[in-house]
N, C-alpha and C. Protein backbone atom coordinates (compact mmCIF):
# COMPACT_ATOMS: atom_id res chain seq x y z
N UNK A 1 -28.34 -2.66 -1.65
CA UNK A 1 -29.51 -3.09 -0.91
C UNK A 1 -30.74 -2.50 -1.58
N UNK A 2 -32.06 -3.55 -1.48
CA UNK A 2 -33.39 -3.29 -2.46
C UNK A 2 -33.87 -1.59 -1.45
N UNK A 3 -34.71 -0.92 -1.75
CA UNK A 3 -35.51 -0.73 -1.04
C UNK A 3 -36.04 -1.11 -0.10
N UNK A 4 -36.77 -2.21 -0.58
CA UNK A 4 -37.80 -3.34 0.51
C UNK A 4 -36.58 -3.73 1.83
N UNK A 5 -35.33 -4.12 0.68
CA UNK A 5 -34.76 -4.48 2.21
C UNK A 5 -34.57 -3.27 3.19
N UNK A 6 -33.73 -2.91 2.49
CA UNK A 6 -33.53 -1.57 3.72
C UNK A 6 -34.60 -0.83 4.09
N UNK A 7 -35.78 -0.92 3.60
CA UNK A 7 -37.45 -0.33 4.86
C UNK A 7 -38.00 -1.36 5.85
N UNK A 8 -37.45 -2.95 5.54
CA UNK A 8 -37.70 -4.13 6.11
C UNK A 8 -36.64 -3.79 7.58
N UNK A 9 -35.16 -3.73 7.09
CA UNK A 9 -34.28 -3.76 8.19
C UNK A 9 -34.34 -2.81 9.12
N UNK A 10 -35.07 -1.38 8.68
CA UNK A 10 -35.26 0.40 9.48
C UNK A 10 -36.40 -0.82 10.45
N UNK A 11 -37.28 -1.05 10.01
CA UNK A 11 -38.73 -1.48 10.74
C UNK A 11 -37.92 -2.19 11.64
N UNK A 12 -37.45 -3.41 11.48
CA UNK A 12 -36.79 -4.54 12.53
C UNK A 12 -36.04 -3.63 13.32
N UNK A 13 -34.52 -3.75 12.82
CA UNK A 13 -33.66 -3.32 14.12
C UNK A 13 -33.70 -2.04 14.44
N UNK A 14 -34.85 -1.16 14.15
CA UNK A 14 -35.18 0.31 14.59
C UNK A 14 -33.38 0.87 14.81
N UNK A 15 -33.08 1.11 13.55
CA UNK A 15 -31.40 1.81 13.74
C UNK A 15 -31.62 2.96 12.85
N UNK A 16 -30.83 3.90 12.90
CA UNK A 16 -31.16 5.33 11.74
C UNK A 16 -30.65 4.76 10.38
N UNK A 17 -31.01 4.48 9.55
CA UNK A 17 -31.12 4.52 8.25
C UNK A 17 -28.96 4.73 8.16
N UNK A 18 -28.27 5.62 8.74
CA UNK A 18 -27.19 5.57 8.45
C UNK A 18 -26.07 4.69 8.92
N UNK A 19 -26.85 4.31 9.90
CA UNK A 19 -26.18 2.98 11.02
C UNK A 19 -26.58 1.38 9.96
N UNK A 20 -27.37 1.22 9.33
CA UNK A 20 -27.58 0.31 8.89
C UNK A 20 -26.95 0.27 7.49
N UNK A 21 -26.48 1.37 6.93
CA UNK A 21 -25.77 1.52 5.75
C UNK A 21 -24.31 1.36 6.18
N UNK A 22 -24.16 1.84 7.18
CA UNK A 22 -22.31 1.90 7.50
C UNK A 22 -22.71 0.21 8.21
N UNK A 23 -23.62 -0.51 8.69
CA UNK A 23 -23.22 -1.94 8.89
C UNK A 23 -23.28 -2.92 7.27
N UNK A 24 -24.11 -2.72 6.32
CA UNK A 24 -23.94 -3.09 5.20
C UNK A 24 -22.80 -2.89 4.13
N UNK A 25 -22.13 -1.97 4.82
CA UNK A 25 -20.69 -1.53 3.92
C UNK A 25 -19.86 -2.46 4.82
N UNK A 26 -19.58 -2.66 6.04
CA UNK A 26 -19.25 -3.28 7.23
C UNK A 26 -18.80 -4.73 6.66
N UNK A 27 -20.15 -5.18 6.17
CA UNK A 27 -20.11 -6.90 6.18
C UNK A 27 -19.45 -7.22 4.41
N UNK A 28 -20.58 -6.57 3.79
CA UNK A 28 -19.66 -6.32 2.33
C UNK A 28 -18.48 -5.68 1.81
N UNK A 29 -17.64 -5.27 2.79
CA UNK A 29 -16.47 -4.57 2.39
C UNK A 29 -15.31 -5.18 2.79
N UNK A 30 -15.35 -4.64 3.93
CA UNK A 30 -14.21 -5.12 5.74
C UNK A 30 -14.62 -6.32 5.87
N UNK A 31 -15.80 -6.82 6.20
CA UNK A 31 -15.89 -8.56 6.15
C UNK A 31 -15.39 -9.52 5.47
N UNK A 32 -16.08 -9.18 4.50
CA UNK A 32 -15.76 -10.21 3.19
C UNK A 32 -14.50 -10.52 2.72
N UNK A 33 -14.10 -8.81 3.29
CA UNK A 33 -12.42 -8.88 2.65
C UNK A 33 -11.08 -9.73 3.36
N UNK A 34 -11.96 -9.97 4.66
CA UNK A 34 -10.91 -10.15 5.97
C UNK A 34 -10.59 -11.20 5.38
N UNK A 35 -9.23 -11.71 6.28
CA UNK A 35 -8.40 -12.53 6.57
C UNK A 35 -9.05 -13.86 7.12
N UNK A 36 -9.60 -13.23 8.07
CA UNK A 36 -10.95 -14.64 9.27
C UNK A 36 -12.04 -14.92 8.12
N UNK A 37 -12.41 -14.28 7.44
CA UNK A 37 -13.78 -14.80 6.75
C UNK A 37 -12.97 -15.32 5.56
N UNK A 38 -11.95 -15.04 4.96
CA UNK A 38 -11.43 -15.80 3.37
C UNK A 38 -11.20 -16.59 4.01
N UNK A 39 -10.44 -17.18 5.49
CA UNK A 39 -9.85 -18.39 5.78
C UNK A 39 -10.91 -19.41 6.34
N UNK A 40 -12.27 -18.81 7.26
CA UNK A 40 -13.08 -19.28 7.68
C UNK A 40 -14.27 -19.86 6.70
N UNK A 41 -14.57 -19.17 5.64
CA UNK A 41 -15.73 -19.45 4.78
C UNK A 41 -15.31 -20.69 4.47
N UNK A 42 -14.58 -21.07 4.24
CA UNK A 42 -14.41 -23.51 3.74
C UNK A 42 -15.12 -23.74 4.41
N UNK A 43 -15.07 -23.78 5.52
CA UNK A 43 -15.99 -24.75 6.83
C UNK A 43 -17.54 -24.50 6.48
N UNK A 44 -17.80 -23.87 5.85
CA UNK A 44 -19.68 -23.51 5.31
C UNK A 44 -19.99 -24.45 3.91
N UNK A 45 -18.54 -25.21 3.21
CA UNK A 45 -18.69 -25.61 2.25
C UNK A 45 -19.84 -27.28 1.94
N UNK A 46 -20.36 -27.39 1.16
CA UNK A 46 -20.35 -26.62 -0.41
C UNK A 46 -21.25 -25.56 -0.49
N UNK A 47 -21.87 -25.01 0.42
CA UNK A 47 -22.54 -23.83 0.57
C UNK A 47 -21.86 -22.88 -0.04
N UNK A 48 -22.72 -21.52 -0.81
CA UNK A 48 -21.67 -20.64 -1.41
C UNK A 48 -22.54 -19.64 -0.86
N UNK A 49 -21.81 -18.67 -0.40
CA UNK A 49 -21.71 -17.32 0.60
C UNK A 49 -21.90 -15.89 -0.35
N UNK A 50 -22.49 -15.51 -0.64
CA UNK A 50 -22.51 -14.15 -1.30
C UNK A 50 -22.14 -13.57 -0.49
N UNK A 51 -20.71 -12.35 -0.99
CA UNK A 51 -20.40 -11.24 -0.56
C UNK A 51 -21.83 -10.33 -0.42
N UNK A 52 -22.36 -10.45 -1.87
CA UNK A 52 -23.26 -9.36 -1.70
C UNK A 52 -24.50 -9.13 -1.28
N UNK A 53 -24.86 -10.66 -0.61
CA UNK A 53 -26.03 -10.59 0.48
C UNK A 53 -25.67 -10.85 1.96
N UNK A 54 -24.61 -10.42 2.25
CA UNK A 54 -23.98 -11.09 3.43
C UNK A 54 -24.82 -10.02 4.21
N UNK A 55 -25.70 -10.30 6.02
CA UNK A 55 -25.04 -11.35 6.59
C UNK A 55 -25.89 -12.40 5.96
N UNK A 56 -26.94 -12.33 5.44
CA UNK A 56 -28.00 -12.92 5.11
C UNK A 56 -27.48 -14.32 4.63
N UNK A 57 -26.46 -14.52 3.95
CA UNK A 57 -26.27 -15.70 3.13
C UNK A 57 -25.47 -16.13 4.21
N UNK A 58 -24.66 -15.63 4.69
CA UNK A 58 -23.83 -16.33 5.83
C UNK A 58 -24.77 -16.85 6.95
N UNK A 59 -26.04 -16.16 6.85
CA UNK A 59 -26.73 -16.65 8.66
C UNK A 59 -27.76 -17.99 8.03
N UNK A 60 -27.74 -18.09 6.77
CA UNK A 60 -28.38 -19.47 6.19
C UNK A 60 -27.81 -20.60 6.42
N UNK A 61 -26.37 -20.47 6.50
CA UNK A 61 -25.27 -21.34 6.85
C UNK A 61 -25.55 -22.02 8.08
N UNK A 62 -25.84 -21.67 8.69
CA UNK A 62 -26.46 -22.12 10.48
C UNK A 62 -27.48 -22.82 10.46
N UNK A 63 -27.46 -24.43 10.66
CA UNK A 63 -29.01 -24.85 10.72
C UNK A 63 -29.61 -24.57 11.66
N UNK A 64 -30.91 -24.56 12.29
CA UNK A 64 -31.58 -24.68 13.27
C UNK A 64 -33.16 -24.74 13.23
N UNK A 65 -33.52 -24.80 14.22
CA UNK A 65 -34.76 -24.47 14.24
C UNK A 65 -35.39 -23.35 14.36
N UNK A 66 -34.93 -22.26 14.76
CA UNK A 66 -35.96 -20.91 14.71
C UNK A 66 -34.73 -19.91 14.11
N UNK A 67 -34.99 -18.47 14.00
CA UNK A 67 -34.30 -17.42 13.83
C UNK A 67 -32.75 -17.55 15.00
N UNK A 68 -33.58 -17.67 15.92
CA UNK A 68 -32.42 -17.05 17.36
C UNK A 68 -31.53 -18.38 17.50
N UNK A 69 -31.84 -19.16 17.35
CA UNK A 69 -30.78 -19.88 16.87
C UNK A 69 -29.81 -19.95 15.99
N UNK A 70 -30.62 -19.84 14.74
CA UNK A 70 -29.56 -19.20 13.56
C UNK A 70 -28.38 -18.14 14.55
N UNK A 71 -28.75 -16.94 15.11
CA UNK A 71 -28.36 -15.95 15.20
C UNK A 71 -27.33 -16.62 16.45
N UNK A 72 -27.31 -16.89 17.29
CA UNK A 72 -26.59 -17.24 18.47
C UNK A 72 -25.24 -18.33 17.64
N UNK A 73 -25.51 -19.14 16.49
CA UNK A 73 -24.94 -19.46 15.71
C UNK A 73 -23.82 -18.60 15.37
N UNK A 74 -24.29 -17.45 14.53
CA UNK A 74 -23.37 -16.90 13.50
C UNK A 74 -22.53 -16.14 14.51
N UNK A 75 -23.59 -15.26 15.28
CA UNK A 75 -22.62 -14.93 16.49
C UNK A 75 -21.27 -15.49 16.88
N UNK A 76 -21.16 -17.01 17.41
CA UNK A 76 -20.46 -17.57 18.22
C UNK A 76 -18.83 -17.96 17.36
N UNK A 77 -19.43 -17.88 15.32
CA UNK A 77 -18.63 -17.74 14.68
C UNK A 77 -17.72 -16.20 14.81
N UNK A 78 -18.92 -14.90 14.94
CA UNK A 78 -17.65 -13.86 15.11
C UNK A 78 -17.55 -13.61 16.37
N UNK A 79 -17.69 -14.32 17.16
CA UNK A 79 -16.40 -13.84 18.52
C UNK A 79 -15.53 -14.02 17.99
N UNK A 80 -14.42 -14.86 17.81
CA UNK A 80 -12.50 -14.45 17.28
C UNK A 80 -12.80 -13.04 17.13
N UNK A 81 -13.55 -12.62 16.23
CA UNK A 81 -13.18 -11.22 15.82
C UNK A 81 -13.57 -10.28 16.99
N UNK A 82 -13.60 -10.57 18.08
CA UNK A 82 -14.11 -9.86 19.16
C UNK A 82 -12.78 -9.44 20.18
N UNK A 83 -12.26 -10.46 19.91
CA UNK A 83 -10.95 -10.73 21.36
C UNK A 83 -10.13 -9.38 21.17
N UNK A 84 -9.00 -9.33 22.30
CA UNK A 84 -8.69 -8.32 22.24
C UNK A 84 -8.82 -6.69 21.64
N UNK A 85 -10.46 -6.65 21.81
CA UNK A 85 -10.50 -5.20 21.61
C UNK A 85 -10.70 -4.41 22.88
């Protein structure tokens, strides 16, 4: 992650600087690697998904009209990964 991004993302989701690094290892590591996202990423096709801007490239995937749409989007993709915890 640039600088810019990670002083962009501290400003937005006001999280400590270490919470936003353990969620960027999160999406690029454990995400990318999963089972649900290798089997799920086709359905985004011919769109191509960077591991290494994820969620960013994944929440482009979502058309809509504003941000919070996007977001209620990508969301509704990771519930599965929600269930039984």
């Amino acid at each position: 992650m640039t600088d810019f991004r990670e002083k962009m993302l501290l400003k937005w989701i006001e999280a400590p600087r270490q919470t936003i690094k353990r969620w960027c290892i999160w999406w690029r590591e454990s995400f990318a690697k999963s089972a649900f996202f290798k089997t799920e990423r086709g359905r985004f096709m011919p769109v191509t998904i960077e591991d290494t801007t994820l969620p960013a490239s994944l929440l482009l995937c979502f058309e809509a009209a504003d941000l919070s749409s996007r977001l209620r989007g990508l969301l509704r993709f990771l519930a599965p990964l929600s269930k039984g915890r």
